[in-house]
Protein backbone atom coordinates (compact mmCIF):
# COMPACT_ATOMS: atom_id res chain seq x y z
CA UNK A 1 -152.77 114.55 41.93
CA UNK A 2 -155.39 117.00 40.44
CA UNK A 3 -154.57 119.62 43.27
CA UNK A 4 -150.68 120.07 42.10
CA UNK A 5 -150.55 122.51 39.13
CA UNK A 6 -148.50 120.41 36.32
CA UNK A 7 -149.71 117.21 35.08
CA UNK A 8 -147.29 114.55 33.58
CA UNK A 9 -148.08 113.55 29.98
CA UNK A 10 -145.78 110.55 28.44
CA UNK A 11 -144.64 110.06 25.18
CA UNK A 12 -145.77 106.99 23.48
CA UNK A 13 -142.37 105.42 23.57
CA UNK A 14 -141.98 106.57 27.14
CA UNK A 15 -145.26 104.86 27.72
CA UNK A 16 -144.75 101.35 26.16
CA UNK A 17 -141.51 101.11 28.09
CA UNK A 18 -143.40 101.73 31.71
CA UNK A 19 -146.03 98.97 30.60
CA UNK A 20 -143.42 96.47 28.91
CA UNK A 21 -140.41 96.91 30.69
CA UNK A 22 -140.65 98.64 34.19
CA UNK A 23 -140.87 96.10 37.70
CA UNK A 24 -143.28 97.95 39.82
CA UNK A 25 -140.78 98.91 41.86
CA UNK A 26 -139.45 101.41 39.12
CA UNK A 27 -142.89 102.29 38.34
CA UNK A 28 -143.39 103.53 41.97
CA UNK A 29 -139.79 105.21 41.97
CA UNK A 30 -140.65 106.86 38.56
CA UNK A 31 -144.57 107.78 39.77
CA UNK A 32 -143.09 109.15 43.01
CA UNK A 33 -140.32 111.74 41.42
CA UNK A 34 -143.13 112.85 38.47
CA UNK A 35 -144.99 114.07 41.39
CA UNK A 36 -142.39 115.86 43.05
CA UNK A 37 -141.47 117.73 39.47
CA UNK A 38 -145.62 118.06 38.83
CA UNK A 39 -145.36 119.98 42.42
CA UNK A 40 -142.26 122.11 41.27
CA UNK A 41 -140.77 121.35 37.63
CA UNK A 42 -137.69 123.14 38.46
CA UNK A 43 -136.87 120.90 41.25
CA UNK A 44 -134.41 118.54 39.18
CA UNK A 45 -131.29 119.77 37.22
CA UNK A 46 -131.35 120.84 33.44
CA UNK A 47 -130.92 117.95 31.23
CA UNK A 48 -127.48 119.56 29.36
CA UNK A 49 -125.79 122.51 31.77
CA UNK A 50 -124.61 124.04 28.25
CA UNK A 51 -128.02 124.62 26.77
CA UNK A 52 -129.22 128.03 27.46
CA UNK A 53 -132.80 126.21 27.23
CA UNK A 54 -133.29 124.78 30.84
CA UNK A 55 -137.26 123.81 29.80
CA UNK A 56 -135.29 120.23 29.57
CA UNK A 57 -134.94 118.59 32.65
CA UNK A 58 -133.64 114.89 33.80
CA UNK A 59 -134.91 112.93 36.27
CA UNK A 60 -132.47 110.34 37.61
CA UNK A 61 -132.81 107.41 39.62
CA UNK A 62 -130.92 104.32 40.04
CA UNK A 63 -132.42 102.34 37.73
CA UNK A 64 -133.69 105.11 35.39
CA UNK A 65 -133.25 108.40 33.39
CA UNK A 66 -135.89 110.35 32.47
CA UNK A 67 -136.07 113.37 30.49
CA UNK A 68 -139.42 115.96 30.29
CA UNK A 69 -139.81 119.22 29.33
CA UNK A 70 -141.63 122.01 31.33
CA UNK A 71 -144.58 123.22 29.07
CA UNK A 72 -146.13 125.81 31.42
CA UNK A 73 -148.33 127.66 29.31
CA UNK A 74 -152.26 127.44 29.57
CA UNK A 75 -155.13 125.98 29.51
CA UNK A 76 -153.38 122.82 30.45
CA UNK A 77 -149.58 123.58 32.26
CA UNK A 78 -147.58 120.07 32.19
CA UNK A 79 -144.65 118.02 31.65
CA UNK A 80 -143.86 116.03 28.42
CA UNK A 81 -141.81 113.09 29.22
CA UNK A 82 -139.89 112.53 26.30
CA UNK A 83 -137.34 110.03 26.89
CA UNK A 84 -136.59 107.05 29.34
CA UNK A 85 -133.54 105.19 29.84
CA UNK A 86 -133.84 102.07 31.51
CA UNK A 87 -129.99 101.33 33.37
């Protein structure tokens, strides 16, 4: 993971629901499309088509919504996952 250019940061909320809540099942599903966005952050759809502000993506998979926003200026370029939804 240190070779792709983003790195995924979680918010503390975001955090306590992957160690409280998540099977490991999700947690793979969850680790496996942060690493697709950490190797291109544009690769999932805006998180509101009416916002002119498409920095706020959403990650959806069947059991789970997540929300991050693209923070790609240096020293350290990453995503901010700021919201989970657990379905």
């Amino acid at each position: 993971m240190s070779a792709l250019p983003f790195r995924a940061r979680l918010s503390g909320e975001v955090a306590g629901l992957v160690r409280g809540t998540l099977s490991v099942q999700q947690c793979k599903e969850l680790q496996g499309a942060l690493e697709q966005a950490m190797g291109d952050p544009w690769s999932w759809p805006p998180s509101d088509c009416e916002d002119l502000d498409d920095s706020v993506r959403q990650i959806v998979l069947p059991d789970l919504i997540a929300h991050y926003v693209v923070l790609p200026d240096p020293p350290v370029p990453h995503l901010w996952v700021i919201a989970l939804t657990v379905l």
